[in-house]
Structure formats: C-alpha cells, structure tokens
Protein backbone atom coordinates (compact mmCIF):
# COMPACT_ATOMS: atom_id res chain seq x y z
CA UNK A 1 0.00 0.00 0.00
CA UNK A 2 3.00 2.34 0.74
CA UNK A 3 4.66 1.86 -2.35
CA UNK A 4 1.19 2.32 -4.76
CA UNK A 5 0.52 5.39 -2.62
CA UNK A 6 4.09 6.67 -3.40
CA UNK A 7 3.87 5.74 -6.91
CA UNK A 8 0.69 7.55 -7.04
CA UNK A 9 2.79 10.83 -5.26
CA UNK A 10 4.93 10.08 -7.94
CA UNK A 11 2.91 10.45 -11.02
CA UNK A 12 0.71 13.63 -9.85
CA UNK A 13 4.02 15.40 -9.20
CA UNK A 14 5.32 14.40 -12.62
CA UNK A 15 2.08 14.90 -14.62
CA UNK A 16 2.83 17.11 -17.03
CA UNK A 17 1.83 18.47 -20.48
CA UNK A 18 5.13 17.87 -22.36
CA UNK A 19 5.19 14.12 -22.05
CA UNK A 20 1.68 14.01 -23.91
CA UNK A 21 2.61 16.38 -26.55
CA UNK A 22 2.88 13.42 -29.42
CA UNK A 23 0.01 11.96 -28.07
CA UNK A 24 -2.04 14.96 -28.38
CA UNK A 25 -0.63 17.01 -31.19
CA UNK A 26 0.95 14.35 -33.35
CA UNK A 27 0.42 13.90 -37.12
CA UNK A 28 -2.74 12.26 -37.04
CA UNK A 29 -4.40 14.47 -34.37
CA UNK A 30 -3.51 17.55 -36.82
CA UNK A 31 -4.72 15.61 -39.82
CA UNK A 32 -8.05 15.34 -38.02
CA UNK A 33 -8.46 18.92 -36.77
CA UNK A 34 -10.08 19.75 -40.65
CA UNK A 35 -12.57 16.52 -40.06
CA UNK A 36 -15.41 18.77 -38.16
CA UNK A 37 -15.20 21.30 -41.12
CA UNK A 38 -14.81 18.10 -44.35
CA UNK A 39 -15.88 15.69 -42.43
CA UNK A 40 -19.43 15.70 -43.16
CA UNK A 41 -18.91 15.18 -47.05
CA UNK A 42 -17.41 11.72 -46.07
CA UNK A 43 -19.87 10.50 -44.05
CA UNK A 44 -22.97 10.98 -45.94
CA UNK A 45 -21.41 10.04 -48.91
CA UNK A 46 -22.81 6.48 -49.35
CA UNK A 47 -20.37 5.25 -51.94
CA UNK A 48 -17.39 5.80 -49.13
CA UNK A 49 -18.17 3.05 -47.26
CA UNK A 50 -17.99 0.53 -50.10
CA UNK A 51 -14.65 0.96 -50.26
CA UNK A 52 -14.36 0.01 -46.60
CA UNK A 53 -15.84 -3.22 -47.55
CA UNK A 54 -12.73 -5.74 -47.81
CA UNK A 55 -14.39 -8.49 -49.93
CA UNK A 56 -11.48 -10.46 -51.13
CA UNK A 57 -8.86 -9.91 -47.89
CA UNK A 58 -11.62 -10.37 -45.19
CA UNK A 59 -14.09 -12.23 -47.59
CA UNK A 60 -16.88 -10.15 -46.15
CA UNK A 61 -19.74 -11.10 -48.34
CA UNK A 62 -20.13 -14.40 -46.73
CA UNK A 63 -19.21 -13.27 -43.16
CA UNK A 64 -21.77 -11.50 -40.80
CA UNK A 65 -18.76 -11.17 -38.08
CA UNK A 66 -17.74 -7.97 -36.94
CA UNK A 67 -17.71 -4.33 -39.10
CA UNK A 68 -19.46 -3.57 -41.86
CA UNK A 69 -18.10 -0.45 -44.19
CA UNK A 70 -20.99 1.23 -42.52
CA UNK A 71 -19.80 0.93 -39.16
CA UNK A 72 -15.92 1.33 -40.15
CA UNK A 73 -16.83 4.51 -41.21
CA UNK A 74 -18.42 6.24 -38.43
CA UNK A 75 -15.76 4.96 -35.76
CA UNK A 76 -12.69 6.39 -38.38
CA UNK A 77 -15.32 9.96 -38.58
CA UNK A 78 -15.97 9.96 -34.81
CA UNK A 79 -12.52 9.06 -34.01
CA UNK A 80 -11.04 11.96 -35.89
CA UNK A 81 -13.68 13.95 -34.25
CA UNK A 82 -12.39 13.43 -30.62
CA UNK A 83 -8.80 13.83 -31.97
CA UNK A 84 -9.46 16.54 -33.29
CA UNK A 85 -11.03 18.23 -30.56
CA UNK A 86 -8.58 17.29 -28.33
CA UNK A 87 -6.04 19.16 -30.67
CA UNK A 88 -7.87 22.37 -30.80
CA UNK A 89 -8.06 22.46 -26.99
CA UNK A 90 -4.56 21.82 -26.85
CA UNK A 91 -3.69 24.51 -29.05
CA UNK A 92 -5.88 27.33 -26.86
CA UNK A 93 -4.56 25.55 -23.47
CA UNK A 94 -0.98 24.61 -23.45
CA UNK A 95 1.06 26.08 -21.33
CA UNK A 96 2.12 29.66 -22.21
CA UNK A 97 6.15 28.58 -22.25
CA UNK A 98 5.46 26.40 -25.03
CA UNK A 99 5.74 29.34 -27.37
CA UNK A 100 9.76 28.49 -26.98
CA UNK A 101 9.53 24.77 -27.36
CA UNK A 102 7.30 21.58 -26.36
CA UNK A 103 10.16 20.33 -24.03
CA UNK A 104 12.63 21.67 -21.80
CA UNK A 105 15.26 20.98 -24.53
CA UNK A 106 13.57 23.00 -27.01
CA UNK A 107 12.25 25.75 -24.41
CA UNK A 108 16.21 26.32 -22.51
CA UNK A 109 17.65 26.45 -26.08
CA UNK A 110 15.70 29.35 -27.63
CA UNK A 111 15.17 30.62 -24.23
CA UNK A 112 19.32 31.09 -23.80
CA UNK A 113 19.66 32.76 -27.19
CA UNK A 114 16.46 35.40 -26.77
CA UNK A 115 15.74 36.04 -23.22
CA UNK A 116 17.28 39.41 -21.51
CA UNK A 117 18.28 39.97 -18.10
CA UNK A 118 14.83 41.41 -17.64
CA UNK A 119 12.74 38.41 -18.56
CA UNK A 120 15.22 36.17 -15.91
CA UNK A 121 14.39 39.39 -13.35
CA UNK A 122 10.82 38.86 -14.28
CA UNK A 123 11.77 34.41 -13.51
CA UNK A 124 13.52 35.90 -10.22
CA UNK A 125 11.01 37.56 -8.53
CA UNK A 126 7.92 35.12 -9.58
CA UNK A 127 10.31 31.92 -7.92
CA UNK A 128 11.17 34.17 -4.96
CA UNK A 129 7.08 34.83 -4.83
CA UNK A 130 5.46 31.74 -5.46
CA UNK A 131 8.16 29.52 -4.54
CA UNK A 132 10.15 26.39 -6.15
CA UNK A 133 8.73 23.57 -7.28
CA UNK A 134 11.67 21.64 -8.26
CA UNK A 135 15.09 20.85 -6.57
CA UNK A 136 16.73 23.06 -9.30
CA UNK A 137 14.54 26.01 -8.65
CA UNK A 138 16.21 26.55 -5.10
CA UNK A 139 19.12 27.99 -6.20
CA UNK A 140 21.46 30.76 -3.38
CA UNK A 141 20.83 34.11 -3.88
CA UNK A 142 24.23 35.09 -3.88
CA UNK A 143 24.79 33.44 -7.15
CA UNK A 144 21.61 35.22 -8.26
CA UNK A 145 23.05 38.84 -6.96
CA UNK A 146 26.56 37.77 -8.46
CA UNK A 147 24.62 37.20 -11.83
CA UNK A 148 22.85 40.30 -11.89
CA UNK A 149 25.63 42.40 -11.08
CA UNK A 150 27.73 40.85 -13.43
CA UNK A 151 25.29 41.55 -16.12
CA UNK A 152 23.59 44.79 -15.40
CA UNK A 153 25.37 48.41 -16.01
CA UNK A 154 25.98 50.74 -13.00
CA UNK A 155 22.78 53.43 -12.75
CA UNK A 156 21.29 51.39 -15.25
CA UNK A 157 18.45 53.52 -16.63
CA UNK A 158 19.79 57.00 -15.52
CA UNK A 159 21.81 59.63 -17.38
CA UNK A 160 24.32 58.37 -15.33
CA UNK A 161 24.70 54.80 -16.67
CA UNK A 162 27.82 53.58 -17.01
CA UNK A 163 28.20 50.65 -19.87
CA UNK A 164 30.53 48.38 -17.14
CA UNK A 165 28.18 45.42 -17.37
CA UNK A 166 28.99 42.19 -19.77
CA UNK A 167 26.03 40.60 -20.98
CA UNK A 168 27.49 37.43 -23.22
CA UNK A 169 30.00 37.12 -20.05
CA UNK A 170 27.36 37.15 -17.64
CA UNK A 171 25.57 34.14 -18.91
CA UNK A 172 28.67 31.72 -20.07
CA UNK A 173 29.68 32.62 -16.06
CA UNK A 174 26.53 31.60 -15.11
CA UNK A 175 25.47 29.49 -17.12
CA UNK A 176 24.21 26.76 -14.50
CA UNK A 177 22.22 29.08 -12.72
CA UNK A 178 20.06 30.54 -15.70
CA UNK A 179 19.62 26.79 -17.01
CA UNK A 180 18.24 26.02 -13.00
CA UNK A 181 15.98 29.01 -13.44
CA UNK A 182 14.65 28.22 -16.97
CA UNK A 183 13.62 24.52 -15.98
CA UNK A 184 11.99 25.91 -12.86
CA UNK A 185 10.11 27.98 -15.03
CA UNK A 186 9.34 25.57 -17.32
CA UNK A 187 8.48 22.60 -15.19
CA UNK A 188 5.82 25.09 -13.21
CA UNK A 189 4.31 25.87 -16.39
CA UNK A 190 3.97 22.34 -17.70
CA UNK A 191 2.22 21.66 -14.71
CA UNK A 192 -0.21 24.41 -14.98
CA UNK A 193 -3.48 23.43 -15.96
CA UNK A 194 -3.98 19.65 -15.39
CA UNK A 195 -7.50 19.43 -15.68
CA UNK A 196 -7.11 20.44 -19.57
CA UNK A 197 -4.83 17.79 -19.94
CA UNK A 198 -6.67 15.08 -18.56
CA UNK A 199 -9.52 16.32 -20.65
CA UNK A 200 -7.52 16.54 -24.02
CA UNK A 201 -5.76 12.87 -22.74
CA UNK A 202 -9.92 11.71 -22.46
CA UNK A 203 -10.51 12.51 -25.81
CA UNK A 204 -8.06 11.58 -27.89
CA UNK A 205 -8.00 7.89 -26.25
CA UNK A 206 -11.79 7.86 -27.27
CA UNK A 207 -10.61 8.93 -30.48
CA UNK A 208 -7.56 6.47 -31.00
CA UNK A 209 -10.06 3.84 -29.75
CA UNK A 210 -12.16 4.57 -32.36
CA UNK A 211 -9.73 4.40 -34.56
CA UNK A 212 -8.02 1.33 -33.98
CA UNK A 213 -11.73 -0.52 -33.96
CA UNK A 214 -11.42 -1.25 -37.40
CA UNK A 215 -8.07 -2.18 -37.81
CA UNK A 216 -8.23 -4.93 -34.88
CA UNK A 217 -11.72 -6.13 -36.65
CA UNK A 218 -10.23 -6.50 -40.32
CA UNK A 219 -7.35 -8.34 -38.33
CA UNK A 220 -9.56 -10.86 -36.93
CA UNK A 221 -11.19 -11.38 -40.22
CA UNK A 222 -8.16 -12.01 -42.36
CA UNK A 223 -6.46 -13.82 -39.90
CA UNK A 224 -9.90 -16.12 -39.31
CA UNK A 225 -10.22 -16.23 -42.99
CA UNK A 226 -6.69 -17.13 -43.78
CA UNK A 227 -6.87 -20.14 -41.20
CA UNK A 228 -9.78 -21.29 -42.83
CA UNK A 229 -12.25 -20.77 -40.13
CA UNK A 230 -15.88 -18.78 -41.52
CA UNK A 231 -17.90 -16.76 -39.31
C-alpha cells in the first residue's frame, strides 16, 4: 500500500503536459483537426463506405462477423472527431512557455539565445514569490546577486549609466544558474493546468479507440479467414 501510494505521489508530481505532446498534437491528431469542417462530405457520402468493404482480404460477403463499411466509417469519422477536438483544446490551453519549445530541450535552447536579463528578473522575482517547485529552482541568492551584477550596467536607466556590465560574459559565467531558473520555469508551467490535460488525454484515447476498432476487426477477419475458419 505504501509503495502504490508513493507511486501515485509520484505520477501527480510528474504529470505534465510535455510528455503528452505526441500523443495529443501528433500527425494524425492535426490531420483530423479539418474533419469537423470536411468531415461531413465523407460520411454521408454512401459510396465511401464501399470501399471500406474488404471483400477479397476479409471475404466479407459471406461473413456476418464484426464491421461492416458502414460501421468502419463512423468509428474512423468519430474518431477523428475526438482527436481533433482534443487538438484544438490543446492549441488554446498549453502552457504559455510552449511558445519556446514543447520540451525543456527545445524551451532552454531558444530561451538562452532570446531572453534578456529582464525576462530572468521577471523568472527571479515570480520563484522568490510563489516559490520552487523543483530541486533546481532553489538555487542561493548570492549566485543570483553575483549574476545580476555581473550583467547589469551601473545606474542602469539614468543619465548616469555607465556601460561596465557584460552581458554574453554574464551568462557563459553563469550558465548553471540561468539553465536552473529556466527549468523551474518551465516545469511550473507544464504543470499548470492539469484538468485540460486530462480532458484533451480523455478525448483523444476515445478517439484512438475509435480508430483502432477497425483495424483490430479487419485483423480478426483475415487472420480467421486465412486459417480457414468462416464466421
């Protein structure tokens, strides 16, 4: 019981967006995103489905087993439905970081060539406010004050300023530190909005379900039919 409930801790701590991405927005789930707009010209289109029927593989015009074209045909539409639902909600839902990349690859990658010291300010102060999430996110704030200082120009924003700071310096220097920041930042945004997920994760099972209906029945028949065996 200790070990299921741990497992369990486990999971729900790790539950995150990125390690559905495939899942949700692969090929097939953009593929099926136009369905709700063609889709209808498929499935009331009544010669479609006789090209579903697979009369010499399955020999389906003696067998009253399984799927008919009928039948294929509105779990392949329905199925494309719910994946393609699932997409669109993904696409208005995701977490806001995924503008930089899917993963944490991707996201510290572009993030490292395009963020300035004011968006890691902006990391800072929202880490320092809401608190760390992750081992990596509890990082000393001397290294942060080194960093800053380090990057930043004395009287920065005054008449004043003097140009003593070193940008490109700053962050090869500390390099670790902005890489602990940027997957703190990352892993509390891919945990941000679970519900969605769980929803999007509903749907496109339906929807694979759907879609695999078809395929396991025309198995069944060709492998029946190939052993001999009629239905």
């Amino acid at each position: 019981m200790r070990n299921i409930k741990s497992s369990l801790q486990t999971f729900i701590y790790n539950y995150q967006w990125s390690d559905y991405v495939v899942y949700i927005d692969g090929w097939i789930p953009k593929l099926a995103f136009s369905v709700p707009i063609l889709g209808y010209l498929i499935l009331f289109n009544d010669t479609t489905s006789d090209f579903l029927i697979f009369q010499q593989l399955a020999n389906e015009q003696i067998s009253s087993f399984g799927l008919n074209g009928v039948q294929r045909l509105r779990l392949l539409y329905f199925g494309l439905i719910f994946l393609g639902i699932s997409n669109f909600i993904y696409r208005i839902r995701k977490p806001y970081q995924f503008k930089f990349g899917s993963n944490y690859m991707d996201y510290s990658r572009c993030c490292l060539e395009t963020f300035t010291l004011v968006d890691y300010i902006n990391i800072h102060h929202q880490i320092r406010r809401e608190g760390h999430l992750s081992v990596r996110g509890k990082y000393y704030d001397s290294e942060w004050d080194g960093f800053r200082n380090a990057a930043s120009n004395t009287d920065e924003g005054k008449n004043t300023v003097v140009r003593d700071g070193d940008w490109e310096a700053a962050k090869k220097q500390y390099g670790g530190l902005l890489r602990d920041m940027l997957h703190e930042n990352f892993f509390r945004s891919d945990r941000g909005r679970r519900g969605w997920l769980t929803f999007c994760l509903l749907l496109s099972s339906l929807g694979y379900f759907c879609l695999l209906c078809p395929s396991f029945d025309l198995f069944i028949k060709v492998l029946l039919t190939t052993t001999g065996f009629q239905c």
